[in-house]
Protein backbone atom coordinates (compact mmCIF):
# COMPACT_ATOMS: atom_id res chain seq x y z
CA UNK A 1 76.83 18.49 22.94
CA UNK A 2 73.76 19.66 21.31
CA UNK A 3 72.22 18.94 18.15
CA UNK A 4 72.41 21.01 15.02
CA UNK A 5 69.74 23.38 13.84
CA UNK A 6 68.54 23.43 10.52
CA UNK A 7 67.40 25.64 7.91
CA UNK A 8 64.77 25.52 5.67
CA UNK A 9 65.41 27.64 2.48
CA UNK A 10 62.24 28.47 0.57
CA UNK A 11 62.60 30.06 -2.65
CA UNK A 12 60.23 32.21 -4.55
CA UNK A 13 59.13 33.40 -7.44
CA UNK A 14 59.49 36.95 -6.17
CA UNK A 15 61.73 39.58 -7.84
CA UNK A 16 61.53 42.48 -4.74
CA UNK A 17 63.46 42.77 -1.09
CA UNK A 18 59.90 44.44 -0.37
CA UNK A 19 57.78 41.66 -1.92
CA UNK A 20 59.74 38.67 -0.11
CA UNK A 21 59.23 40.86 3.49
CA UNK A 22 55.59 41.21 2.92
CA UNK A 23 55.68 37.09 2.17
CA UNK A 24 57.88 36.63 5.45
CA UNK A 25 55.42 38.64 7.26
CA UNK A 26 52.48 36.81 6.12
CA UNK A 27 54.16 33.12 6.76
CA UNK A 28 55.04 34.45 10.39
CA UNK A 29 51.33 35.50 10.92
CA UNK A 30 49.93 32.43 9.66
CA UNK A 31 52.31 30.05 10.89
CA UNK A 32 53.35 31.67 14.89
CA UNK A 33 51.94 29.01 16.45
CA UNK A 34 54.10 26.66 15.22
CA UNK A 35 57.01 27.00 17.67
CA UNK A 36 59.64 24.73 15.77
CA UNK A 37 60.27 27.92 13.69
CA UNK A 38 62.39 31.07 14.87
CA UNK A 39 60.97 33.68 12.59
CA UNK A 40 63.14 35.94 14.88
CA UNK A 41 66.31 34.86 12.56
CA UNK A 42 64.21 35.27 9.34
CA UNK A 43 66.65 36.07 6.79
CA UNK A 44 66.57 37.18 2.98
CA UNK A 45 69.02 36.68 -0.16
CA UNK A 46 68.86 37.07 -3.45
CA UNK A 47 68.96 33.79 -5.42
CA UNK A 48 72.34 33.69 -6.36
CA UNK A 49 73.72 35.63 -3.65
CA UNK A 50 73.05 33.31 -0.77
CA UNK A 51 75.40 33.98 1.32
CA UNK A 52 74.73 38.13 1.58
CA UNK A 53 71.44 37.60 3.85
CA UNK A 54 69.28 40.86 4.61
CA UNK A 55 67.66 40.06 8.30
CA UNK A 56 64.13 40.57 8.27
CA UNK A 57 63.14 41.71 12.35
CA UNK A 58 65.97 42.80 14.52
CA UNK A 59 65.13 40.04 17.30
CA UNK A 60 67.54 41.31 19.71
CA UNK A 61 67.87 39.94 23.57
CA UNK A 62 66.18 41.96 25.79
CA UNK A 63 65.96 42.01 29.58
CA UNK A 64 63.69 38.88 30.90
CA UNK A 65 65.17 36.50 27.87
CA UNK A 66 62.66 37.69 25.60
CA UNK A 67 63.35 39.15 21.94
CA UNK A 68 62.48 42.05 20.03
CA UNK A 69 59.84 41.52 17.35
CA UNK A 70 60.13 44.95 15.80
CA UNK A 71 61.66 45.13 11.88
CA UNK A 72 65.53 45.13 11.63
CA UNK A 73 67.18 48.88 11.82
CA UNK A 74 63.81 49.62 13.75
CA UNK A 75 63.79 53.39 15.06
CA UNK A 76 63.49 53.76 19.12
CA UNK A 77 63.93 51.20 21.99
CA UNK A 78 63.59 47.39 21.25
CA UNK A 79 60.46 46.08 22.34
CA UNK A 80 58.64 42.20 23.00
CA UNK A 81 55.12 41.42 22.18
CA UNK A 82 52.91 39.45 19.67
CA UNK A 83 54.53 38.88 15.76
CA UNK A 84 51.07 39.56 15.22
CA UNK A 85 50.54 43.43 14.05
CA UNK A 86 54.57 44.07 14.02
CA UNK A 87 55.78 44.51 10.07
CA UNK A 88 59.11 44.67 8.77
């Protein structure tokens, strides 16, 4: 049996979908190193509406075990590389 996960929820002060991306995409660029956090399953809600999430990047499986680090409903083919660069 394996251990649970956990998630760390960070609220903000932020009042836009658009704003809490751009805040997502910043943490991920300054904080990719740190390989105790999946920003693959990076996931937004509204305050009081927890529970309806909105993902962030589509992080799909791809061929090789590796993930897609485009931005969720992405146009074309899934594709790997660096989080750094990639916005949602």
């Amino acid at each position: 049996m394996t251990e649970p996960h956990w998630i760390i929820h960070l609220p903000t002060t932020l009042t836009s979908v658009d704003e809490a991306a751009a805040l997502a995409m910043a943490l991920r660029r300054s904080l990719g190193h740190v390989l105790a956090v999946d920003f693959g399953e990076t996931t937004l809600s509204e305050e009081d509406r927890q529970f309806v999430r909105t993902r962030v990047w589509c992080d799909a499986r791809l061929p090789g075990a590796g993930r897609c680090h485009l931005p969720a409903d992405h146009p074309g083919n899934c594709r790997t590389g660096s989080w750094y660069g990639t916005t949602p």
